[in-house]
Protein backbone atom coordinates (compact mmCIF):
# COMPACT_ATOMS: atom_id res chain seq x y z
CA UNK A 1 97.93 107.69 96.12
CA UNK A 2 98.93 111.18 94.36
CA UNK A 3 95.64 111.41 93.07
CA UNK A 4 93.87 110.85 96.25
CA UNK A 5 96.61 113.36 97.51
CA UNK A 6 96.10 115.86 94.60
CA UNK A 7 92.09 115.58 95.78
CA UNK A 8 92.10 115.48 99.02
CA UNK A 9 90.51 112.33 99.53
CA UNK A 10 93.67 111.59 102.03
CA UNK A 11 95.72 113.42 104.62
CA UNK A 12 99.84 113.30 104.46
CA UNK A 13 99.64 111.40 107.37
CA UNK A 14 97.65 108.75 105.67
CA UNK A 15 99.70 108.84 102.07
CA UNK A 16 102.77 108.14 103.65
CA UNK A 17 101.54 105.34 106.12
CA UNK A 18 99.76 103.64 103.08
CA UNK A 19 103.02 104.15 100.91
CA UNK A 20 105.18 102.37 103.59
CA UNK A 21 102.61 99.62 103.64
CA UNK A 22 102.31 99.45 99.62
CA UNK A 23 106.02 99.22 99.62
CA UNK A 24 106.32 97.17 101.81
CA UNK A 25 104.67 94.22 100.03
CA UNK A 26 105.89 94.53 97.28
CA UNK A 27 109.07 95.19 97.24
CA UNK A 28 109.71 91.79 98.50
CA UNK A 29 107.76 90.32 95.55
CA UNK A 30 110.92 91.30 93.50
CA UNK A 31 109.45 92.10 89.87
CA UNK A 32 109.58 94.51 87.53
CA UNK A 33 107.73 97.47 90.20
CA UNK A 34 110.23 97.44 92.55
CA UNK A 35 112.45 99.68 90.14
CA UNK A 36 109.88 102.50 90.32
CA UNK A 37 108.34 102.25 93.90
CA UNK A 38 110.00 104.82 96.13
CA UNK A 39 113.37 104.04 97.78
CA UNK A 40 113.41 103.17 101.57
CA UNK A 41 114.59 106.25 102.18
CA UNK A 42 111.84 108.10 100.57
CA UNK A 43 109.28 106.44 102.55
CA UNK A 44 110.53 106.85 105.87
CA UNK A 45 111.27 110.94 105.14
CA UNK A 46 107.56 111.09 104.19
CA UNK A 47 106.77 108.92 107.20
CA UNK A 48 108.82 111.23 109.19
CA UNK A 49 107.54 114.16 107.82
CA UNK A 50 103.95 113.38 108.06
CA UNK A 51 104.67 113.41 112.01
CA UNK A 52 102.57 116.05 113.18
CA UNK A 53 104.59 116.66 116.28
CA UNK A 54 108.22 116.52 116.60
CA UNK A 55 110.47 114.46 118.97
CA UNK A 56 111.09 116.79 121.50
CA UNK A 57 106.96 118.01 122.08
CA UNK A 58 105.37 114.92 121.58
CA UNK A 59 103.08 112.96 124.06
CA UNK A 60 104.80 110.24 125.78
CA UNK A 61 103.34 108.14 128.85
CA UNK A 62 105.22 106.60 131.14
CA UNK A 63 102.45 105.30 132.85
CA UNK A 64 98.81 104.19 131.19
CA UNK A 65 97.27 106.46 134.02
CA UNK A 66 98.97 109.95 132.45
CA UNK A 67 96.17 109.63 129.84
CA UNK A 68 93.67 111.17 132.07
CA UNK A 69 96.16 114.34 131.78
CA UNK A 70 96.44 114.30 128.23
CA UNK A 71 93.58 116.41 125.80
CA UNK A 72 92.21 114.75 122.63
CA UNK A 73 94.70 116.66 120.03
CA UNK A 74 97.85 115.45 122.04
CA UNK A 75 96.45 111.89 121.85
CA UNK A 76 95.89 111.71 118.40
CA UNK A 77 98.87 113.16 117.62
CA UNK A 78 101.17 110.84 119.56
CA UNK A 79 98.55 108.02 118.31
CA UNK A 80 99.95 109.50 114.69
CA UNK A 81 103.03 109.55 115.11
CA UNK A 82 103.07 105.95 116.51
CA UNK A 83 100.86 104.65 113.49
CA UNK A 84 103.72 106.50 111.10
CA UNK A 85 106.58 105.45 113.34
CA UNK A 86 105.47 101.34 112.49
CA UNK A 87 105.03 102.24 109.09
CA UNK A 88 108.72 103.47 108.50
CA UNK A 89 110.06 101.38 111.00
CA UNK A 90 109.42 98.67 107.86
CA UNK A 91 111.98 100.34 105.89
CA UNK A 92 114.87 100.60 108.33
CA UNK A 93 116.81 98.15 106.92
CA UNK A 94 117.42 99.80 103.96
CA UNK A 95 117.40 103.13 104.51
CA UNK A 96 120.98 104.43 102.88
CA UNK A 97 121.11 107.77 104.75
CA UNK A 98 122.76 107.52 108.08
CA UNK A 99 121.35 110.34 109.85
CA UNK A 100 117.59 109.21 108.61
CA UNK A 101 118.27 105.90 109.89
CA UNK A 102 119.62 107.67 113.33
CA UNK A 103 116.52 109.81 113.44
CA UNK A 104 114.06 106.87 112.49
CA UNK A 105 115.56 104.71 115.62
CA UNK A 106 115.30 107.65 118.00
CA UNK A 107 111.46 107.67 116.99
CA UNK A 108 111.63 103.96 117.51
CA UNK A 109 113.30 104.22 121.15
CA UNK A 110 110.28 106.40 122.06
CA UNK A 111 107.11 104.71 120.10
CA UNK A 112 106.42 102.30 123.23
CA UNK A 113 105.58 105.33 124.99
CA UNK A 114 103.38 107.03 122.60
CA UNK A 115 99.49 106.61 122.99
């Protein structure tokens, strides 16, 4: 992943859902790469991060029709941000950091709404 990062070959937005994912599975697994795979909390900051809107701006629908209204960038965006917002949503369980956690959930609350 930091090599395809490092080259280009994929976007934040597509290192830190593939992280969550790779994480994901293994950790689980319980061997000997759980001790250097990144800690919940890392994930779901880079999850987070990658978000290329933030909570306040991003496209919500409250109705399927209000996608006639919406132009392609605010689509894919709230598309991202829902793809991301699965990914971390993974890791919630153990995320140590209160306020992450708190953050994570409010992303959660909104993600049936996104596109």
């Amino acid at each position: 992943m930091r090599q395809g990062s490092a080259r280009g070959i994929f976007t934040p937005i597509e290192i830190a859902e593939k992280t969550a994912y790779f994480v994901a599975g293994l950790r689980p697994a319980g061997n000997e790469l759980t001790a250097v795979l990144p800690s919940a909390d890392d994930v779901v900051q880079a999850c987070l991060d990658a978000i290329p809107e933030d909570l306040d701006h991003v496209a919500v629908l409250n109705e399927r029709r209000d996608l006639r209204g919406l132009d392609r960038i605010r689509m894919l965006r709230s598309r991202q941000a829902r793809i991301l917002i699965s990914a971390a949503q993974l890791h919630l369980d153990e995320v140590r950091d209160e306020h992450l956690a708190s953050r994570l959930r409010k992303w959660i609350a909104v993600k049936p709404r996104l596109v």
